[in-house]
Every structure is written in C-alpha cells, then in structure tokens.
N, C-alpha and C. Protein backbone atom coordinates (compact mmCIF):
# COMPACT_ATOMS: atom_id res chain seq x y z
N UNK A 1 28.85 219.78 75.03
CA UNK A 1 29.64 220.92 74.64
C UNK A 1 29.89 221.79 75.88
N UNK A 2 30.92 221.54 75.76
CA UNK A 2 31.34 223.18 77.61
C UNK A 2 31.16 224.76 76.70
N UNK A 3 30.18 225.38 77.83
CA UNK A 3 30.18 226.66 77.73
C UNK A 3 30.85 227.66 77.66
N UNK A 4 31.24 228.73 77.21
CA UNK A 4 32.29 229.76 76.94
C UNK A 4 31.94 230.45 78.37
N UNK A 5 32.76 230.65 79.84
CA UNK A 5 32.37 231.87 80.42
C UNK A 5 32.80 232.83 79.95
N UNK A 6 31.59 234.33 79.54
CA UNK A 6 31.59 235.21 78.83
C UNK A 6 31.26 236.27 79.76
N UNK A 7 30.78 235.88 81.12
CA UNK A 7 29.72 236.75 82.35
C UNK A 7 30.32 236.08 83.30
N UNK A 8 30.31 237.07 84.39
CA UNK A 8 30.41 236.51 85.59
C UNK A 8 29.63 235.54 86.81
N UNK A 9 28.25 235.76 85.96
CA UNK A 9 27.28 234.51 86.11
C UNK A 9 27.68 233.29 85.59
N UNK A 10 28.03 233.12 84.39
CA UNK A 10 27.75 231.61 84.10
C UNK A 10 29.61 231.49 83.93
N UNK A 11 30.32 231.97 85.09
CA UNK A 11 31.98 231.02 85.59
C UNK A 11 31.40 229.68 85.93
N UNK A 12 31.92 229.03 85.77
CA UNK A 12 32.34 227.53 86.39
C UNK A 12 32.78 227.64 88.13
N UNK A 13 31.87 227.10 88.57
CA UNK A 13 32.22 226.82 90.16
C UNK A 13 31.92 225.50 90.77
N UNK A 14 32.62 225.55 91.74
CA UNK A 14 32.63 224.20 92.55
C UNK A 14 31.25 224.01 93.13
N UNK A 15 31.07 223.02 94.49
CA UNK A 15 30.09 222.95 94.66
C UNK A 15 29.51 223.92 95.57
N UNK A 16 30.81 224.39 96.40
CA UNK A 16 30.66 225.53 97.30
C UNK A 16 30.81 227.28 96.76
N UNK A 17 30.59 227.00 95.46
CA UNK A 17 30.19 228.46 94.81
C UNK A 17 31.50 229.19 94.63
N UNK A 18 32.65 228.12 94.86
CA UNK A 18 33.89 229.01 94.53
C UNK A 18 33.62 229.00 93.18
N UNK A 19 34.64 230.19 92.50
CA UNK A 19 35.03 229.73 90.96
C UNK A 19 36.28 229.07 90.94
N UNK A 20 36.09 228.50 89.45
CA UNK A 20 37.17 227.19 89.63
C UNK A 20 37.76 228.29 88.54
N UNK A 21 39.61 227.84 89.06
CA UNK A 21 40.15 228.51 88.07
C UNK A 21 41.58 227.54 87.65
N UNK A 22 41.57 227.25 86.66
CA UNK A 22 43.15 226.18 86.08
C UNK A 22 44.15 227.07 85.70
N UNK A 23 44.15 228.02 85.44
CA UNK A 23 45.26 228.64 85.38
C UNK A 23 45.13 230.12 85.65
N UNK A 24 46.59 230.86 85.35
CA UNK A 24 46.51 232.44 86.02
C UNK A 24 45.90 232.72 84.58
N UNK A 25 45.89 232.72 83.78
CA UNK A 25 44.96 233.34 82.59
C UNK A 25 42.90 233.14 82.79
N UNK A 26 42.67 232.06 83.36
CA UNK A 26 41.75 232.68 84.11
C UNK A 26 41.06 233.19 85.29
N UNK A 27 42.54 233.23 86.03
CA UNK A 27 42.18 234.74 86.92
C UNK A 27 42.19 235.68 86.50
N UNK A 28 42.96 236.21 85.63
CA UNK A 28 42.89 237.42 85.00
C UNK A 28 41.29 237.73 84.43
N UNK A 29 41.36 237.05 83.33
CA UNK A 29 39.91 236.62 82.61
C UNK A 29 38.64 237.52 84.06
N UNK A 30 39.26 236.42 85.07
CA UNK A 30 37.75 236.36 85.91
C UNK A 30 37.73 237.55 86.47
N UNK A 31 39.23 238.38 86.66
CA UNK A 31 39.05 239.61 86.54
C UNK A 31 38.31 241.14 86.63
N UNK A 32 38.95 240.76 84.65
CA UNK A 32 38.13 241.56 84.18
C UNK A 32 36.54 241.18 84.21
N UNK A 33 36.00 239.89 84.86
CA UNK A 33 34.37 240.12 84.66
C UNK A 33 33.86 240.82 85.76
N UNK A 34 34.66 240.51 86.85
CA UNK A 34 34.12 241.05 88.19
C UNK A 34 34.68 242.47 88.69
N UNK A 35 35.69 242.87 88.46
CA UNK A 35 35.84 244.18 88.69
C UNK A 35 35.58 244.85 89.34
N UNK A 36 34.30 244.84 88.44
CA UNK A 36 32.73 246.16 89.79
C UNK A 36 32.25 245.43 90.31
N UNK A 37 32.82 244.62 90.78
CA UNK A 37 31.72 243.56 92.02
C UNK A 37 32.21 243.33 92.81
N UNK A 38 31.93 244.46 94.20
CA UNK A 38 32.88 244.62 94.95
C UNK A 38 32.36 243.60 95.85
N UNK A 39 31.38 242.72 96.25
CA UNK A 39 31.09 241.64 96.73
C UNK A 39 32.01 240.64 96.37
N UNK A 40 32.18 240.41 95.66
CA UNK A 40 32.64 239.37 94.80
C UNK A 40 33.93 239.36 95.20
N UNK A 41 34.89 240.61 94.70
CA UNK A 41 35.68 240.98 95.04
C UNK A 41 36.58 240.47 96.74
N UNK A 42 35.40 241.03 97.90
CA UNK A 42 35.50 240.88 99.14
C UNK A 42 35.69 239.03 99.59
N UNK A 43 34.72 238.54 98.53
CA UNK A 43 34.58 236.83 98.22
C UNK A 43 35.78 236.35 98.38
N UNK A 44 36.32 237.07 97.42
CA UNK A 44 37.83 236.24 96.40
C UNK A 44 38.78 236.44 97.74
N UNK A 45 38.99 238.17 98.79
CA UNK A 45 39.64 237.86 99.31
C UNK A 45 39.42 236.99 100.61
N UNK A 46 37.82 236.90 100.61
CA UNK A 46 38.20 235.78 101.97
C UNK A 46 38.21 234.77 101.68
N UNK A 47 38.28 234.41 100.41
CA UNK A 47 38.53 232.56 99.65
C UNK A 47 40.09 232.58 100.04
N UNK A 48 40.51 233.23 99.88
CA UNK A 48 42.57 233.54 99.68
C UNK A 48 42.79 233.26 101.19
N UNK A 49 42.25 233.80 102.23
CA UNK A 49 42.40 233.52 103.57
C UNK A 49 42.13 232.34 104.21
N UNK A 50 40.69 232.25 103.62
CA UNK A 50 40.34 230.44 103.92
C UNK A 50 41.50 229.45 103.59
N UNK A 51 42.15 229.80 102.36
CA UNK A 51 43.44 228.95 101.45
C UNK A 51 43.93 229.01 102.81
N UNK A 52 44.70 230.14 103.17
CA UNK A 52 45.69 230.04 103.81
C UNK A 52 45.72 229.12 105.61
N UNK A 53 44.47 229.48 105.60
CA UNK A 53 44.36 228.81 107.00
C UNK A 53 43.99 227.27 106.88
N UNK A 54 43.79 226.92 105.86
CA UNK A 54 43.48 225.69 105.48
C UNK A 54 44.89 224.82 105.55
N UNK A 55 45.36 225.42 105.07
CA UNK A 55 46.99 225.39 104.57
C UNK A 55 47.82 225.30 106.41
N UNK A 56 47.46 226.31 106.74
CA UNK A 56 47.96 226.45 108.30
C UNK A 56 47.75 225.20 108.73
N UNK A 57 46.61 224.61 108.76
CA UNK A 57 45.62 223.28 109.83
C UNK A 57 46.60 222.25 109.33
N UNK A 58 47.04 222.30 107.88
CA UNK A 58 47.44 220.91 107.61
C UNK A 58 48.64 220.99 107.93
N UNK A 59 49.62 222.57 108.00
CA UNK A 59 51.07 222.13 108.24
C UNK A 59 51.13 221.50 110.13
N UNK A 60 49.49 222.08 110.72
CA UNK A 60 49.59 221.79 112.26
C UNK A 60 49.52 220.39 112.44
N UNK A 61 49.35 219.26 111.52
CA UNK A 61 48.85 218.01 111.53
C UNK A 61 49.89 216.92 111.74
N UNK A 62 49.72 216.08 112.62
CA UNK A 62 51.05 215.26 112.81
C UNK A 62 51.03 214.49 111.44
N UNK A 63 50.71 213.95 110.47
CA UNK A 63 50.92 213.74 109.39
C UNK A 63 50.00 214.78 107.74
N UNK A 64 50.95 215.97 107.48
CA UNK A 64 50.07 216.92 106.96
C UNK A 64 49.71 215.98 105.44
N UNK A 65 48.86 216.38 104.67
CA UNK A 65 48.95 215.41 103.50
C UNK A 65 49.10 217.24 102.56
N UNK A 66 50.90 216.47 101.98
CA UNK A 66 51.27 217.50 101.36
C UNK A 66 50.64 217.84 100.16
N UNK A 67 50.00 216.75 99.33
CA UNK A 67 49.12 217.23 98.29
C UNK A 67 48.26 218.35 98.13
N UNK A 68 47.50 217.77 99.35
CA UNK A 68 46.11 219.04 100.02
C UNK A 68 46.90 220.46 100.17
N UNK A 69 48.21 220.25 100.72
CA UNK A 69 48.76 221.41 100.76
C UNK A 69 49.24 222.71 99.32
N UNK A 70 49.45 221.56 98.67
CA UNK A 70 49.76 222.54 97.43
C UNK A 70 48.56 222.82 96.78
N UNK A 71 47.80 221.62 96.43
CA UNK A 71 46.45 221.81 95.85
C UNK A 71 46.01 223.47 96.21
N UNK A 72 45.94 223.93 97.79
CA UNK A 72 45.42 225.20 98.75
C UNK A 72 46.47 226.29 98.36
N UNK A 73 47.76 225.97 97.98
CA UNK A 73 48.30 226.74 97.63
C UNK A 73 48.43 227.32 96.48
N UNK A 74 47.86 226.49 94.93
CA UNK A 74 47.42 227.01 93.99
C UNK A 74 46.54 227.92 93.80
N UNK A 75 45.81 227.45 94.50
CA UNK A 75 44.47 228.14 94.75
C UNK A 75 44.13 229.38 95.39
N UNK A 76 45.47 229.49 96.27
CA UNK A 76 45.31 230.98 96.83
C UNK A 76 46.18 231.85 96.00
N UNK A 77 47.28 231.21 95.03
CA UNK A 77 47.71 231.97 94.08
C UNK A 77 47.02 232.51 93.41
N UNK A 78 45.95 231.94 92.43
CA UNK A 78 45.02 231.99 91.32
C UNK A 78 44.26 233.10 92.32
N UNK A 79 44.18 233.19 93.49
CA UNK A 79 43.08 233.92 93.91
C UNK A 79 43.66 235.29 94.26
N UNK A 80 45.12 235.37 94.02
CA UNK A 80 46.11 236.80 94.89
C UNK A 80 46.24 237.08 93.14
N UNK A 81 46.51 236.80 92.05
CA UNK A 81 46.61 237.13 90.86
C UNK A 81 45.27 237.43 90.09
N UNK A 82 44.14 236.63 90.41
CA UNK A 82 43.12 237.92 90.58
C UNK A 82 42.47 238.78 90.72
N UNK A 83 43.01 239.21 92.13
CA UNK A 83 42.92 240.30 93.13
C UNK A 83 43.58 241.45 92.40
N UNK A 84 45.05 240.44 92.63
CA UNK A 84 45.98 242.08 91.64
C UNK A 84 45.26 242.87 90.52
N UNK A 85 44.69 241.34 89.99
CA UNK A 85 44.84 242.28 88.41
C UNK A 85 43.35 243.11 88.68
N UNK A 86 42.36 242.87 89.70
CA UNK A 86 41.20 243.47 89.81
C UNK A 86 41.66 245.22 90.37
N UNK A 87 42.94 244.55 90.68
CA UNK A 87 43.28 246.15 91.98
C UNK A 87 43.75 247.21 90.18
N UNK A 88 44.84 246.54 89.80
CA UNK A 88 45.28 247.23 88.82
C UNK A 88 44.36 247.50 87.60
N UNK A 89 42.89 246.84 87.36
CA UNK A 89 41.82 247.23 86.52
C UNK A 89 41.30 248.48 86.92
N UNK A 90 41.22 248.69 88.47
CA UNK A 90 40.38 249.68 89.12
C UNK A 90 41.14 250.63 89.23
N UNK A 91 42.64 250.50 89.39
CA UNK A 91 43.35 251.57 89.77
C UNK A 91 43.42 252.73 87.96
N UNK A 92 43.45 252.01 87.20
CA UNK A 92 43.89 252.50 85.77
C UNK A 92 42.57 252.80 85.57
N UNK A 93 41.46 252.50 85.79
CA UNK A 93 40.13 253.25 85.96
C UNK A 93 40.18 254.71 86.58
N UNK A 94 40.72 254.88 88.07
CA UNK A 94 40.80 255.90 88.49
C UNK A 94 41.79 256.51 87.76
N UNK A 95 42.48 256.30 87.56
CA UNK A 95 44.00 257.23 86.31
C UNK A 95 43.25 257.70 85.33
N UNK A 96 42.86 257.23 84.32
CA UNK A 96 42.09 257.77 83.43
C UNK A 96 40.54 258.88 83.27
N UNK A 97 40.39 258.70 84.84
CA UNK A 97 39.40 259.46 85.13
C UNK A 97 39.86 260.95 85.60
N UNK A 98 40.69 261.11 85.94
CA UNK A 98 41.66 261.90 86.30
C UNK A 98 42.21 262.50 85.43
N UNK A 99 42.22 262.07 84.49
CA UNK A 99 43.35 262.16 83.36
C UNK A 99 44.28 262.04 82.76
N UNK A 100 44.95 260.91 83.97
CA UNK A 100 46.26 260.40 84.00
C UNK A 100 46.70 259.35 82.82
C-alpha cells in the first residue's frame, strides 16, 4: 500500500533526499507542507540551480542526450512552481497579519 504524504517528513524522495514530485499539484501540495521551513525552502532553491546547471553541462556536450535534458527541465519547473507558491503562502501570511 503507498503512503499518503500528509508531513513534510514522510514526502517521497529520491535517493539523494530530493523530493520527488510528478506533477505541479504536488508542488503546490509540497508547498503548503514546507512553508516554514526555511531550510528546506533554501534546498528547493538550490535543487532549481543544480537543474539548471545540469542542464547547462549537457547543452555543453558534443552529443547532449536530450532526454536528460528535459527530464532536468521538469524538474526545475516543479521546483520554480513550488517556490512560487511557497513565496505567495508567505506573502498572504504577511497580508493578513497586517490586516490586509
């Protein structure tokens, strides 16, 4: 039986402690778990950078393997659409605190 992630402990991750994510609904999701975890947070954006430079190495390659390329490019999507929605969780946090 697969587990419900319900916590930001028990996400599904690879072997290198990324979280695995199949679609933008669970970036969002992963989100809202992490939020206040501004570690985590800092994680996601240097996972998005790693994407990109990963991505860089292979377009530098005399034969790039375009798969790997998109594969890195999903992946830094899923990881810029969780960011957002973490920015826009926190930002509507501060609005409401405010009174906005």
């Amino acid at each position: 039986m697969k587990t419900f992630a319900n916590n930001f402990g028990n996400w599904p991750r690879t072997r290198g402690d990324e979280p695995i994510f199949t679609c933008t609904e669970d970036a969002i999701y992963y989100a809202h778990l992490c939020s206040d975890e501004p570690d985590e947070i800092d994680r996601l954006t240097r996972l998005r950078k790693g994407a990109y430079l990963r991505i860089a190495e292979q377009r530098g390659k005399r034969e790039p393997n375009f798969q790997r390329m998109m594969d890195l490019a999903v992946k830094a999507q899923f990881y810029r659409e969780c960011l957002e929605e973490i920015k826009r969780i926190n930002d509507s946090k501060y609005d409401l605190k405010d009174g906005g």
